[in-house]
N, C-alpha and C. Protein backbone atom coordinates (compact mmCIF):
# COMPACT_ATOMS: atom_id res chain seq x y z
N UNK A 1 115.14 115.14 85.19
CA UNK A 1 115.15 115.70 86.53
C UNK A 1 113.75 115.56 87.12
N UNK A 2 114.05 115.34 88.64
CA UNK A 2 112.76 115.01 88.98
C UNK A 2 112.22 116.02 89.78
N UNK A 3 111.08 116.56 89.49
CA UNK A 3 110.69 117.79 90.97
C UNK A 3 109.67 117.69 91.84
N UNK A 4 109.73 117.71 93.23
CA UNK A 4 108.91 117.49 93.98
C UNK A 4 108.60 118.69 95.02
N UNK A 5 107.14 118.74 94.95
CA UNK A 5 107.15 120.14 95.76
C UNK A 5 106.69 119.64 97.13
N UNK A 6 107.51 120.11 98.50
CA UNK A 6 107.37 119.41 100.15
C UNK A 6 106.62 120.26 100.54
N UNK A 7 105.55 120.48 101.19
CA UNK A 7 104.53 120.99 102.16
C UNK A 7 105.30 120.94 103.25
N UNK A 8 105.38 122.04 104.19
CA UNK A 8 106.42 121.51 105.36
C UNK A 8 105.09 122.28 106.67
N UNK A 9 104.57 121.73 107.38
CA UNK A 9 104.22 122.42 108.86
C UNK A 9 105.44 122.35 109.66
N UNK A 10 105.81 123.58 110.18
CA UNK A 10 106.86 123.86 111.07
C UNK A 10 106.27 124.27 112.49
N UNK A 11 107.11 124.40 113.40
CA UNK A 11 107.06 124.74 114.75
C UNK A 11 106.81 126.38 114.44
N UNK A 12 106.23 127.05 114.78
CA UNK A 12 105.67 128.37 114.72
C UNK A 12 107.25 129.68 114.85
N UNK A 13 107.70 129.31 116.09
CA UNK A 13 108.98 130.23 116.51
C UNK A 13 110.06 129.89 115.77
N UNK A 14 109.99 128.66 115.46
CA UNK A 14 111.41 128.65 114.12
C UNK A 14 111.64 128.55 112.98
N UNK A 15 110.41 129.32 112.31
CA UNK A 15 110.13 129.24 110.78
C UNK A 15 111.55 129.87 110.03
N UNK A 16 111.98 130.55 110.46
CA UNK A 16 113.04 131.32 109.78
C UNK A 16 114.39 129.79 109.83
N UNK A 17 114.63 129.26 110.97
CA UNK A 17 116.10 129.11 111.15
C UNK A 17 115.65 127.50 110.64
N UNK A 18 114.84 127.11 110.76
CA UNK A 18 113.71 125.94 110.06
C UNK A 18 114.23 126.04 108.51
N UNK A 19 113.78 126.77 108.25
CA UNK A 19 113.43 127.29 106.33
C UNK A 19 115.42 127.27 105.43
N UNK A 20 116.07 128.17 106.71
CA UNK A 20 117.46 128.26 106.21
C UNK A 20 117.73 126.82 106.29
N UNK A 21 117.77 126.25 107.15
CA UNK A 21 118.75 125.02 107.36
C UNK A 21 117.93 123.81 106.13
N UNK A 22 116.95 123.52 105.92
CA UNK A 22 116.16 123.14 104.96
C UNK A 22 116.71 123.29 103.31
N UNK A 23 116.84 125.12 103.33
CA UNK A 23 117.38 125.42 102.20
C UNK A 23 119.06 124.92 102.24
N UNK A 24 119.63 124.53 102.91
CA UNK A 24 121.11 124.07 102.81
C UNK A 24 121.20 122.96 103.10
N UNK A 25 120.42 121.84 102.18
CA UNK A 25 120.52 120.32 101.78
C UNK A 25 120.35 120.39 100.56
N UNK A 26 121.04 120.07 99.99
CA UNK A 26 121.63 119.46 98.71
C UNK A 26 120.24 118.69 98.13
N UNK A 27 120.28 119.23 96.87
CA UNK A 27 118.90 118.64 96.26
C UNK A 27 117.63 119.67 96.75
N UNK A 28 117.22 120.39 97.53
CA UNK A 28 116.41 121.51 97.57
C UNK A 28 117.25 122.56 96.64
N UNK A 29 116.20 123.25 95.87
CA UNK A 29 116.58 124.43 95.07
C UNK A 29 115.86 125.63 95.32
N UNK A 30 114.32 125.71 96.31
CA UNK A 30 114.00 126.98 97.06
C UNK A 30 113.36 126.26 98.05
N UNK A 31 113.09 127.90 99.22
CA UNK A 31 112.32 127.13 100.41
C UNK A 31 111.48 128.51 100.53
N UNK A 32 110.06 128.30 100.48
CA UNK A 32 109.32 130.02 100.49
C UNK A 32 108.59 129.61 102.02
N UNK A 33 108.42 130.88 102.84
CA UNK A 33 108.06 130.94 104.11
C UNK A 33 106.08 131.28 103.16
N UNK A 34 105.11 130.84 103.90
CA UNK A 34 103.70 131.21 103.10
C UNK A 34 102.85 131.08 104.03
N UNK A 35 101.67 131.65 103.80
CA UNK A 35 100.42 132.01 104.52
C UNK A 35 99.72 130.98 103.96
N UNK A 36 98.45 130.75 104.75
CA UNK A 36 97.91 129.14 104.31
C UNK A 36 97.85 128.29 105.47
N UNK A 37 97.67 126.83 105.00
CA UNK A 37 97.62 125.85 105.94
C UNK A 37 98.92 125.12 106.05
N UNK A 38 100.18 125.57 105.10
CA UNK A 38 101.70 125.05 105.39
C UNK A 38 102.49 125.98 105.62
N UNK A 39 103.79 126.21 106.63
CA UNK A 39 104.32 127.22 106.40
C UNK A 39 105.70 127.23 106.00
N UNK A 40 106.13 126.15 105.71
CA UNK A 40 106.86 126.52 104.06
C UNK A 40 106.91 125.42 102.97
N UNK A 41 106.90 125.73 101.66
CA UNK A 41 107.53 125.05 100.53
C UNK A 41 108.42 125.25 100.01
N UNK A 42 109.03 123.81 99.92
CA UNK A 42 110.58 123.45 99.27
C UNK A 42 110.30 122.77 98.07
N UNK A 43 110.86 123.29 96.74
CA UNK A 43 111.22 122.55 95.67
C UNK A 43 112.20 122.05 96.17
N UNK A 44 112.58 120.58 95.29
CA UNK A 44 112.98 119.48 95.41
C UNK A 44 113.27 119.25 94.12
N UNK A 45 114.18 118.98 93.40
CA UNK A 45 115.25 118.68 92.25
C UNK A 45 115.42 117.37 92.25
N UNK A 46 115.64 116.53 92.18
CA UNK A 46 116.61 115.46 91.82
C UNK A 46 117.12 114.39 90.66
N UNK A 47 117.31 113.57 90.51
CA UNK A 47 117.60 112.45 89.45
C UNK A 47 117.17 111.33 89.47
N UNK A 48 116.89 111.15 90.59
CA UNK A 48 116.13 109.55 90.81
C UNK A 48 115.16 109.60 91.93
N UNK A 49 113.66 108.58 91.66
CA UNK A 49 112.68 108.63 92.79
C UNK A 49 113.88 108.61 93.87
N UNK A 50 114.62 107.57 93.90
CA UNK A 50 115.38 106.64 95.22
C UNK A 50 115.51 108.34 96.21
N UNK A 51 116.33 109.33 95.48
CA UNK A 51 116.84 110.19 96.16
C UNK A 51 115.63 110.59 97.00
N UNK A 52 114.59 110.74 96.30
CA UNK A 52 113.53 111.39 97.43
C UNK A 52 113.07 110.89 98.50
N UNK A 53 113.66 109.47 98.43
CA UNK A 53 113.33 109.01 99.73
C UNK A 53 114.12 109.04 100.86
N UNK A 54 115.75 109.48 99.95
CA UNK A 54 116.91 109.46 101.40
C UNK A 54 116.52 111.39 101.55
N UNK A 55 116.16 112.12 100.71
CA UNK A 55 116.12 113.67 101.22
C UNK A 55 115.13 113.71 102.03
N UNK A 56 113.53 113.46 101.87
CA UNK A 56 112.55 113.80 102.34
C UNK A 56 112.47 113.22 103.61
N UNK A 57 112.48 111.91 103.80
CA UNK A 57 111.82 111.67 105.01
C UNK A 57 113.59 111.99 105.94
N UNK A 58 114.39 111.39 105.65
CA UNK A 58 115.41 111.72 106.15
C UNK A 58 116.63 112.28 106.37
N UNK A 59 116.31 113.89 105.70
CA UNK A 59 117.01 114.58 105.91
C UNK A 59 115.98 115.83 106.40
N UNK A 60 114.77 116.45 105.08
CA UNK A 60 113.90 117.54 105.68
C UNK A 60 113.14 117.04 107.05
N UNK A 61 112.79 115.74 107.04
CA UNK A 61 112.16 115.80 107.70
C UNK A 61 112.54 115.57 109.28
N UNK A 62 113.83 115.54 109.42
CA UNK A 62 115.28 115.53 110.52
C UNK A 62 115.14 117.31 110.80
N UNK A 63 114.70 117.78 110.45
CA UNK A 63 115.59 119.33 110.56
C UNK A 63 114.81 120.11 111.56
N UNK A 64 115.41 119.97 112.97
CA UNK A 64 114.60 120.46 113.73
C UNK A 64 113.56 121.92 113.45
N UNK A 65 112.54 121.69 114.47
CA UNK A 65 110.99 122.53 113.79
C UNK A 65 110.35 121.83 112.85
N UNK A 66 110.68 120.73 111.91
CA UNK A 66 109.83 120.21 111.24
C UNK A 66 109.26 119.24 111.63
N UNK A 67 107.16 120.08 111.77
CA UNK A 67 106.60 118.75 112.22
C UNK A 67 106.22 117.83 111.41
N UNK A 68 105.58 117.92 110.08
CA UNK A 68 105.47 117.32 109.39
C UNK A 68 105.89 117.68 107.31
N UNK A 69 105.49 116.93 107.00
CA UNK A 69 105.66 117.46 105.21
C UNK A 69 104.54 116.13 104.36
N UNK A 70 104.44 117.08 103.18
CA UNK A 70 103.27 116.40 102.17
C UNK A 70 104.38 116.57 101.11
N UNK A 71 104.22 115.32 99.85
CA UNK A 71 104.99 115.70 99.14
C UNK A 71 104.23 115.42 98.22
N UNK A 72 104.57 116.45 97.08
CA UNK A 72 103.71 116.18 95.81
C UNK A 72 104.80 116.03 94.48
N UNK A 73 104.95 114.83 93.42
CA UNK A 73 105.68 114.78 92.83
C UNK A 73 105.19 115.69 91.32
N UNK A 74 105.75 116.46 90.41
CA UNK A 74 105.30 117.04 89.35
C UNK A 74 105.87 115.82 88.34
N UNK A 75 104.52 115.74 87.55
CA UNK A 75 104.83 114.88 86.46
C UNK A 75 105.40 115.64 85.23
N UNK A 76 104.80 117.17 84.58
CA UNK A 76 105.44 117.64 83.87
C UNK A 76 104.81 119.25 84.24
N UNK A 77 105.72 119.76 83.34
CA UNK A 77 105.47 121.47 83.84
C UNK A 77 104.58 121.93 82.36
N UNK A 78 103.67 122.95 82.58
CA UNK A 78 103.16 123.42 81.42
C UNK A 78 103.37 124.92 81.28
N UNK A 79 103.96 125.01 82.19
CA UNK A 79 104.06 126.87 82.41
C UNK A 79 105.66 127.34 81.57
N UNK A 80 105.71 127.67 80.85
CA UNK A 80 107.19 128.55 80.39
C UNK A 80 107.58 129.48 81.28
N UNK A 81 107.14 129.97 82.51
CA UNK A 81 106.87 131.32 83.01
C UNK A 81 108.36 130.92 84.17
N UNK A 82 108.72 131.74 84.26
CA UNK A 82 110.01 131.84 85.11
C UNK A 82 109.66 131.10 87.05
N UNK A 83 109.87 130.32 87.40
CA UNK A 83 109.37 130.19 88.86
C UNK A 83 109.22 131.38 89.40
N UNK A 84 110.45 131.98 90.16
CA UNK A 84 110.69 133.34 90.41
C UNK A 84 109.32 133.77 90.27
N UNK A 85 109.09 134.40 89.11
CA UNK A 85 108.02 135.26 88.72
C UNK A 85 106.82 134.86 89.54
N UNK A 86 106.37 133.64 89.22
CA UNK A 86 104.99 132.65 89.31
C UNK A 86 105.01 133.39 90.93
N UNK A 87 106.00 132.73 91.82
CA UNK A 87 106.10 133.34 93.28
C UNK A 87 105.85 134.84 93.50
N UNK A 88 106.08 136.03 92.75
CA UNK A 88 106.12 136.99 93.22
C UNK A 88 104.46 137.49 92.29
N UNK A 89 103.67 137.04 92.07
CA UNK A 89 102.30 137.29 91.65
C UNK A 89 102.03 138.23 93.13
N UNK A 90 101.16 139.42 92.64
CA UNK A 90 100.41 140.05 93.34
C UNK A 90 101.63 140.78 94.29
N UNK A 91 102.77 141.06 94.22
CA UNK A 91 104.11 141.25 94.73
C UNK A 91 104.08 142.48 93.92
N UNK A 92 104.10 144.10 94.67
CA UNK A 92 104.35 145.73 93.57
C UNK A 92 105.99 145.33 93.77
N UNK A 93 106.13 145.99 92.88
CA UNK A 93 108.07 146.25 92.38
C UNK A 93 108.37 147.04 93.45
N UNK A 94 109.21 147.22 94.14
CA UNK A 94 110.17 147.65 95.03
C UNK A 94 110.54 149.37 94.45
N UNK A 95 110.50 149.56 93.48
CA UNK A 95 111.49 150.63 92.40
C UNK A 95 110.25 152.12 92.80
């Protein structure tokens, strides 16, 4: 499996409806809204480079509000640590 993490700059007013429609293409597996110089990242799943070239440029990067994206491919993971988790660093428990 292949994972690629998308840098997305969006249009400011449609980060939300941006981020959903993003997250409902096939082959994305999260989309986090973030503070910074991008405002959101999408993991990216797939099985073959080929796919990343029909998802990224032409499908995320189709989805209105998106002005641009960076993509970074992961060669291997070293972390055991749950994604989930990694994301909610510096995040108090709700409870």
């Amino acid at each position: 499996m292949i994972t690629a993490i998308v840098l997305i700059h969006a249009v400011a007013d449609s980060i939300p409806e941006t981020a959903h429609a993003i997250a409902d293409i096939d082959g994305v597996t999260e989309v986090y809204s973030c503070a910074g110089e991008v405002d959101l990242i999408a993991i990216v799943r797939v099985h073959a480079h080929e796919e990343l070239a029909d998802l990224i440029p032409a499908k995320i990067g189709k989805v209105p509000g998106v002005i641009d994206t960076d993509t970074h491919i992961a060669f291997r993971s070293y972390s055991t640590a749950d994604t989930e988790s990694a994301f909610a660093i510096g995040v108090e428990d709700a409870d």
